[in-house]
Protein backbone atom coordinates (compact mmCIF):
# COMPACT_ATOMS: atom_id res chain seq x y z
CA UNK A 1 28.23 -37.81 -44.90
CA UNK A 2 27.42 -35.90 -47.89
CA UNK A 3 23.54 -34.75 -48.26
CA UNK A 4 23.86 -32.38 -51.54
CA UNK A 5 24.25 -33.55 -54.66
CA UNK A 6 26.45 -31.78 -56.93
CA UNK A 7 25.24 -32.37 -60.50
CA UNK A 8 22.37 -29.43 -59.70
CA UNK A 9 25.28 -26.76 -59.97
CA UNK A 10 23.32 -24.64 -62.10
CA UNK A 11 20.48 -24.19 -59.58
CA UNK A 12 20.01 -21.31 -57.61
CA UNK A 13 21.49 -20.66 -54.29
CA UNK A 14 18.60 -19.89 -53.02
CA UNK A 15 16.63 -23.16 -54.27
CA UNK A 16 19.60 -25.23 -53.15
CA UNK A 17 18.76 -23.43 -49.33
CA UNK A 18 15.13 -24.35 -49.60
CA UNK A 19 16.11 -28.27 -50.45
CA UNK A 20 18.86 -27.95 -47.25
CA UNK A 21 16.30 -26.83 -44.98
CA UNK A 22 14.06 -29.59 -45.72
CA UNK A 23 16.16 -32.21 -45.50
CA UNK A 24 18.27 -30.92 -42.21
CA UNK A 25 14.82 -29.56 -40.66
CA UNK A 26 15.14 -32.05 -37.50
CA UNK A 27 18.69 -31.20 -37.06
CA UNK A 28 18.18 -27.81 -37.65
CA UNK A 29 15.94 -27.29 -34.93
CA UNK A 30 17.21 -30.00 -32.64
CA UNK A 31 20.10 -27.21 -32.37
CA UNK A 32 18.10 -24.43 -32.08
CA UNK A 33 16.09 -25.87 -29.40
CA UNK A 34 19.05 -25.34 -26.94
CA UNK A 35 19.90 -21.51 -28.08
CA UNK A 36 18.58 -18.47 -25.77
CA UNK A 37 15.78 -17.65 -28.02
CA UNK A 38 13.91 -20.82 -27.84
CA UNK A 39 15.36 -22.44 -24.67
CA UNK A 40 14.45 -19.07 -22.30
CA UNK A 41 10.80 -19.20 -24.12
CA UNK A 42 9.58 -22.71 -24.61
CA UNK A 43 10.27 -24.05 -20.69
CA UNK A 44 7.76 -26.64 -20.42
CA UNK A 45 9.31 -28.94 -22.59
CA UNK A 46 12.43 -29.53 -24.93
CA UNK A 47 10.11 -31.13 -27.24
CA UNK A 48 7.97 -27.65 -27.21
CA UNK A 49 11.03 -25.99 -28.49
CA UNK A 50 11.91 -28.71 -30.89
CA UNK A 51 8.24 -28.12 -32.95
CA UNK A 52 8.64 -24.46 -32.70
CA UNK A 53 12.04 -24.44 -34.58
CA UNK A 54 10.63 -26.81 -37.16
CA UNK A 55 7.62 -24.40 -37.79
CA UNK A 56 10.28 -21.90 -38.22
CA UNK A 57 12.70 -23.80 -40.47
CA UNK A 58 9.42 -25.12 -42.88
CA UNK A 59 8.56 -20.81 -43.04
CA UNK A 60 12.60 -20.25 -44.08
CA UNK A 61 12.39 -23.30 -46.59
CA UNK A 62 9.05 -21.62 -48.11
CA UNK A 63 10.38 -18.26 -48.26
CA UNK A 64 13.88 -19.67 -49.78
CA UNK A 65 12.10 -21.78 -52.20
CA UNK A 66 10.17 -18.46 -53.94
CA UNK A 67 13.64 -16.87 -54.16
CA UNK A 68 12.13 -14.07 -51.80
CA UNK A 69 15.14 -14.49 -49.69
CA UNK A 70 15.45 -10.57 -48.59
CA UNK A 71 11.50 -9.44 -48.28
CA UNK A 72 10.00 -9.93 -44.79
CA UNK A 73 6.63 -9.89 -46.68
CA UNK A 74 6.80 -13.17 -48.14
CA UNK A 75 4.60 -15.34 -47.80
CA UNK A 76 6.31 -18.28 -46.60
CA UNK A 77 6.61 -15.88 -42.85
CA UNK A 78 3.06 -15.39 -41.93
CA UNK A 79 2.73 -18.83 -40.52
CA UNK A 80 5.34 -18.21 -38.05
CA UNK A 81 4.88 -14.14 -37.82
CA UNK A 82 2.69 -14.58 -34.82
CA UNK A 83 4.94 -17.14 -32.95
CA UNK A 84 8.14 -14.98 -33.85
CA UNK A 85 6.07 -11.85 -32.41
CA UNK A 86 4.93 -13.94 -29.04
CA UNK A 87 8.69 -15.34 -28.64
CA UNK A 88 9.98 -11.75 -29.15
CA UNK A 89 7.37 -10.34 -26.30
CA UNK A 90 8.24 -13.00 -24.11
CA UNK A 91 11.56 -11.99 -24.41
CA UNK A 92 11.04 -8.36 -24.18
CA UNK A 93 8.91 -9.17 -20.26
CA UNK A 94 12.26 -10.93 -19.17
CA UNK A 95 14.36 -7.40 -19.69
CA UNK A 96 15.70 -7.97 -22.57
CA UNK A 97 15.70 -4.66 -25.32
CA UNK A 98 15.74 -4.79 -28.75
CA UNK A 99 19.21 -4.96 -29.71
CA UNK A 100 19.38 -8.13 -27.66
CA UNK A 101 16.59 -9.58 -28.69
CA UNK A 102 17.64 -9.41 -32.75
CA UNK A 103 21.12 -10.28 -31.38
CA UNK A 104 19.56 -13.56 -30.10
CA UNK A 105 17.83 -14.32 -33.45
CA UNK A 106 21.25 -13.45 -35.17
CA UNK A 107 23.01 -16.72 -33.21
CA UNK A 108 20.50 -18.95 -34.98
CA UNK A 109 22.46 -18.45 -37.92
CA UNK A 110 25.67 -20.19 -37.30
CA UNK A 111 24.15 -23.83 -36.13
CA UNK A 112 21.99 -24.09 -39.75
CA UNK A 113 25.14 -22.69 -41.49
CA UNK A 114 27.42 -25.27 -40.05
CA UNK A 115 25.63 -28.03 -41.15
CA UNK A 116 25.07 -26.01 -44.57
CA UNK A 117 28.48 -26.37 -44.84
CA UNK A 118 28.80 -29.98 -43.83
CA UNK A 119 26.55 -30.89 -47.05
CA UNK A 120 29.68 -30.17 -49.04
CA UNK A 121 32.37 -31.81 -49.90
CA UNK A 122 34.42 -28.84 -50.65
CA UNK A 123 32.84 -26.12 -47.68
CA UNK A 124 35.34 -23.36 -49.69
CA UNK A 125 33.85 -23.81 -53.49
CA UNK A 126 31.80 -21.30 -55.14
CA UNK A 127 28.51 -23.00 -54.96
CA UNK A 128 29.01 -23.56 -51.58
CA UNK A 129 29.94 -20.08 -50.65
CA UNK A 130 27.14 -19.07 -53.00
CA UNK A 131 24.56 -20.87 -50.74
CA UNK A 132 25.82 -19.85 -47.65
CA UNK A 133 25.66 -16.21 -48.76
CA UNK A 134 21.76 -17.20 -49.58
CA UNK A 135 21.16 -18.95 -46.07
CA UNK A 136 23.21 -15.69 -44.27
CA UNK A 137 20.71 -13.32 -46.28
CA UNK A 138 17.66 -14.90 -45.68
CA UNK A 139 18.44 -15.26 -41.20
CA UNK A 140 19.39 -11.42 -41.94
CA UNK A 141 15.39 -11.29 -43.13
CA UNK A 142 14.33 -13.98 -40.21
CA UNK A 143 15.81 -11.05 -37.84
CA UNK A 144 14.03 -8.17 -39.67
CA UNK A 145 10.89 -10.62 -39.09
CA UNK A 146 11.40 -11.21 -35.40
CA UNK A 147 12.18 -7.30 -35.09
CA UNK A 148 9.36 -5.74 -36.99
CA UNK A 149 6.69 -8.24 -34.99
CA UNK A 150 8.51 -7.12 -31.75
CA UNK A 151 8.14 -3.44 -32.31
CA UNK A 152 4.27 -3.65 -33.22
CA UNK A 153 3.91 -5.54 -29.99
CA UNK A 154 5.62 -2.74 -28.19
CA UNK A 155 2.95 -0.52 -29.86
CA UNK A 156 0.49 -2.93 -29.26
CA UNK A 157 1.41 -2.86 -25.22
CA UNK A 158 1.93 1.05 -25.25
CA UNK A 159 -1.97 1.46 -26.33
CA UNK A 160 -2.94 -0.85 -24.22
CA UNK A 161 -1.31 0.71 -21.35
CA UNK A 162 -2.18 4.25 -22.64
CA UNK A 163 -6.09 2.59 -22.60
CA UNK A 164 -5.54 2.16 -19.02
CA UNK A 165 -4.08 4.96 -17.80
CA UNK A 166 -7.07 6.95 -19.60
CA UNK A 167 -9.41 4.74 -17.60
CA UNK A 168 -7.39 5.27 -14.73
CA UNK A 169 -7.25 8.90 -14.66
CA UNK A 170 -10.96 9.32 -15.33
CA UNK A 171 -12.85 6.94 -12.89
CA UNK A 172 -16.50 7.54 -11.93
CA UNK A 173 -17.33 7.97 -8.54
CA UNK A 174 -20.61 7.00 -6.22
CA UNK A 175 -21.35 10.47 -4.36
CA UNK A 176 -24.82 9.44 -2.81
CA UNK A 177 -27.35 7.10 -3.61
CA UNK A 178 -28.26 8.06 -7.81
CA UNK A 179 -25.58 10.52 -7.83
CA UNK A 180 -22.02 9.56 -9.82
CA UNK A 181 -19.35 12.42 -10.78
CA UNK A 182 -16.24 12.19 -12.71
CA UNK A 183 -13.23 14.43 -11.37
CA UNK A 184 -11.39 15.40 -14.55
CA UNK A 185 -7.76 16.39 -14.21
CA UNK A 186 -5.13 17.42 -16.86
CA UNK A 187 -5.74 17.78 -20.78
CA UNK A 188 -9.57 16.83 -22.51
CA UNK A 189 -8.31 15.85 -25.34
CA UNK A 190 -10.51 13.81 -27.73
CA UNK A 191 -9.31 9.84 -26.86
CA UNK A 192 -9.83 10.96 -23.14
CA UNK A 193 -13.07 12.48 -24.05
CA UNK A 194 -14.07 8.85 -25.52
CA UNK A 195 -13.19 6.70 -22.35
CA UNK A 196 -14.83 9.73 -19.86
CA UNK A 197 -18.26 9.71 -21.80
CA UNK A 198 -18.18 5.37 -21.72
CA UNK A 199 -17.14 5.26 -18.11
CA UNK A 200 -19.95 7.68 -17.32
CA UNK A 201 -22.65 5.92 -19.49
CA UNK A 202 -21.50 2.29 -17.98
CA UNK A 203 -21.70 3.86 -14.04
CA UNK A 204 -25.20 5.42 -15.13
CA UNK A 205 -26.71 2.14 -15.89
CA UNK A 206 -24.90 0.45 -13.53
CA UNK A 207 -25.64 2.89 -10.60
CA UNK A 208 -29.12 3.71 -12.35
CA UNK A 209 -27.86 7.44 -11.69
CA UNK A 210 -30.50 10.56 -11.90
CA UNK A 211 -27.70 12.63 -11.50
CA UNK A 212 -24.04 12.92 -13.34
CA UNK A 213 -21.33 15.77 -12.46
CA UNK A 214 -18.13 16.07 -14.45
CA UNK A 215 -16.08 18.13 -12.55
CA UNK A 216 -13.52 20.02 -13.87
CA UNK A 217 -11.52 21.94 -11.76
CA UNK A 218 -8.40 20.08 -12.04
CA UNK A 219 -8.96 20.76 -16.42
CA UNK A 220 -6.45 23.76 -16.94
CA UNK A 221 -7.81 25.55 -19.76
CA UNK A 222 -11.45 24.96 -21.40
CA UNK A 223 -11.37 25.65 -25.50
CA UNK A 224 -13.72 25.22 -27.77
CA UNK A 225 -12.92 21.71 -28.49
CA UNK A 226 -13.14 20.69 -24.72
CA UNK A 227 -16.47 22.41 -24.47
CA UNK A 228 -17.55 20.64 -27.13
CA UNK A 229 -16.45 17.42 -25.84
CA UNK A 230 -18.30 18.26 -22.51
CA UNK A 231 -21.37 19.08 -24.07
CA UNK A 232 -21.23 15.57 -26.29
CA UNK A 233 -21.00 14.14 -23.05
CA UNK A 234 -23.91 15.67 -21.20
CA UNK A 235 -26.28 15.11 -24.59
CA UNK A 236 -25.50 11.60 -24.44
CA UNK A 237 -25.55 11.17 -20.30
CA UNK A 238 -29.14 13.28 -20.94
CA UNK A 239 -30.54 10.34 -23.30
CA UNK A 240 -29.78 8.02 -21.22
CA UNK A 241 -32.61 9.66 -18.09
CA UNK A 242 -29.93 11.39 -16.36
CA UNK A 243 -29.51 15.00 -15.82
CA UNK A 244 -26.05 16.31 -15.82
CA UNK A 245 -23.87 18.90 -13.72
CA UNK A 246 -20.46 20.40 -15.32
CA UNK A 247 -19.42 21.92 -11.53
CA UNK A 248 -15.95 23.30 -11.29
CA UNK A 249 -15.59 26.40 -13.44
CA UNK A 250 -13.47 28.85 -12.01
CA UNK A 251 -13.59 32.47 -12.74
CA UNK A 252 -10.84 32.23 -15.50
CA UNK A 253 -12.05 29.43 -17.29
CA UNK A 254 -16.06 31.50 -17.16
CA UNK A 255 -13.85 34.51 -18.89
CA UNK A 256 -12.28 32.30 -21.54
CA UNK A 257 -15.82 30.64 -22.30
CA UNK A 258 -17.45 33.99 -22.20
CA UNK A 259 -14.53 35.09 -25.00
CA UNK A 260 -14.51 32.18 -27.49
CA UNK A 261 -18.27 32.70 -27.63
CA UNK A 262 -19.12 29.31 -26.34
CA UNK A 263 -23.32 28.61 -25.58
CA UNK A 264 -22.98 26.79 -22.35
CA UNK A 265 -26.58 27.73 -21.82
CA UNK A 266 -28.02 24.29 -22.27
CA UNK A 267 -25.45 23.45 -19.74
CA UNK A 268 -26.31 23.10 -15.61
CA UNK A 269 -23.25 24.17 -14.62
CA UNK A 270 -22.16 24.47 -10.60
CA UNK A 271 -19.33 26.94 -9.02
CA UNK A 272 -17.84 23.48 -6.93
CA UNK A 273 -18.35 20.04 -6.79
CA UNK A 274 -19.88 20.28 -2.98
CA UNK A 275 -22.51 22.59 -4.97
CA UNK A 276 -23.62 20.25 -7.61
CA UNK A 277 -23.78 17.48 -5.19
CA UNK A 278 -26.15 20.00 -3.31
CA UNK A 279 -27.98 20.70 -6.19
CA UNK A 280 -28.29 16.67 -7.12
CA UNK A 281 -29.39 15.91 -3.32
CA UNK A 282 -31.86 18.85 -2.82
CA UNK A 283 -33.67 17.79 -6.45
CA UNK A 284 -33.02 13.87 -5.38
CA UNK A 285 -35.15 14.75 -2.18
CA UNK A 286 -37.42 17.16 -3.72
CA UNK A 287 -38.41 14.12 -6.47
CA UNK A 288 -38.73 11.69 -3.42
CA UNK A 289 -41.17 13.94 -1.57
CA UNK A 290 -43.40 14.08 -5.07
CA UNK A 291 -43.50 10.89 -5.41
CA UNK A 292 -44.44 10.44 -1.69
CA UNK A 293 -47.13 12.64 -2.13
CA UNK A 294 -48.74 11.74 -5.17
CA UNK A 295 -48.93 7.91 -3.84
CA UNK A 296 -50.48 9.55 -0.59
CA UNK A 297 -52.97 11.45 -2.57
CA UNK A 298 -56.83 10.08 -2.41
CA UNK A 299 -58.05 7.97 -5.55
């Protein structure tokens, strides 16, 4: 059955696509409901897959009809970018890499092309090969689409994961009742130095600490910028009514901060961790028996 009129010869290809994809849009996606892309990602339902092609085919008419076939910013995409980025992810958690993933998108082309073609009655004249070159160029940009949204969720998943591996490798620990520390191991570097002075903060309130200790004996070098992220993070542990330790600074590390010129003065500082949680209990104690006494004191 012939869908296309031919007396519209003179209009562009890429119009011509537009008016296709709105007239084959349940066909379209009826097809595309069964390929890997949408059949591995939409499970609950056929039907589910079914909508989700026609919200893609509406985007391609959009994009065809401003003659924008080849720019991924057009947009006719941004209703769909954010379905084509959570259909690429969910591909991407099943195994599959990039390559496959655009190689997926790339079989969507030959279904809408077929019945591109079947809208003519002469598949092999110009104005048919014309708008087949238009519908090939603008799946070419769907892919682009589908691959650009894919890699930013990659990014999107490395930070995250890079988040939690900070978190991970700077937890806050309970030593004794208002006493937390913070073990610091590897580089101080100035994201690191973020999630460290947060953690601390939270476990302050949370613990209602007197006492915080960063310990770093497992940092391998102290520079000037470290130092300057530990004292950032005693300042701010100080306003919130706790008084903090830096324990941990082995004779190497006291030479290099004795070279750069750094004023560690303000600084309680401890040879070991077992010496500033000394130093936190004996003052912890020492407070207690003040207190005791002053209440025990005649009015």
């Amino acid at each position: 059955m012939q869908v296309q009129e031919h007396d519209a010869a003179d209009e562009p290809a890429s119009r011509q696509v537009s008016a296709f994809l709105g007239r084959s849009r349940e066909q379209i996606a009826q097809r595309w409901a069964d390929a890997a892309l949408f059949r591995t990602v939409f499970t609950v339902s056929r039907d589910e897959a079914v909508e989700a092609g026609k919200a893609v085919v509406d985007a391609l008419a959009e994009v065809a009809g401003s003659g924008r076939l080849e720019d991924i910013a057009a947009p006719g995409f941004e209703g769909v970018r954010d379905q084509l980025g959570r259909m690429a992810s969910s591909r991407a958690r099943t195994g599959l890499n990039p390559a496959q993933i655009a190689d997926e998108v790339a079989a969507l082309r030959e279904p809408a092309v077929a019945l591109l073609r079947d809208g003519y009655a002469d598949p092999a004249d110009a104005q048919a090969g014309d708008a087949v070159v238009a519908l090939t160029v603008l799946m070419g940009t769907l892919r682009l689409v589908v691959m650009e949204r894919a890699l930013s969720a990659g990014e999107e998943l490395i930070e995250r994961q890079r988040q939690q591996l900070l978190e991970v490798a700077t937890p806050v620990v309970k030593l004794w009742e208002g006493t937390v520390a913070v073990p610091l191991i590897g580089t101080l570097d100035s994201a690191r130095s973020q999630v460290v002075m947060e953690n601390l903060l939270d476990a302050i309130v949370a613990q209602r600490a007197r006492f915080a200790i960063l310990d770093i004996t497992g940092v391998p070098t102290v520079d000037s910028l470290v130092a300057q992220h530990l004292m950032k993070t005693v300042a701010a542990a100080r306003l919130m009514g706790a008084e903090c330790i830096v324990s941990g600074i082995r004779p190497a590390i006291a030479q290099t901060i004795v070279h750069l010129g750094i004023d560690l003065g303000s600084v309680l500082t401890r040879a070991t961790l077992a010496d500033a949680l000394a130093y936190a209990i004996t003052q912890h104690d020492a407070e207690g028996s003040s207190r005791a006494a002053a209440g025990a004191s005649p009015q």
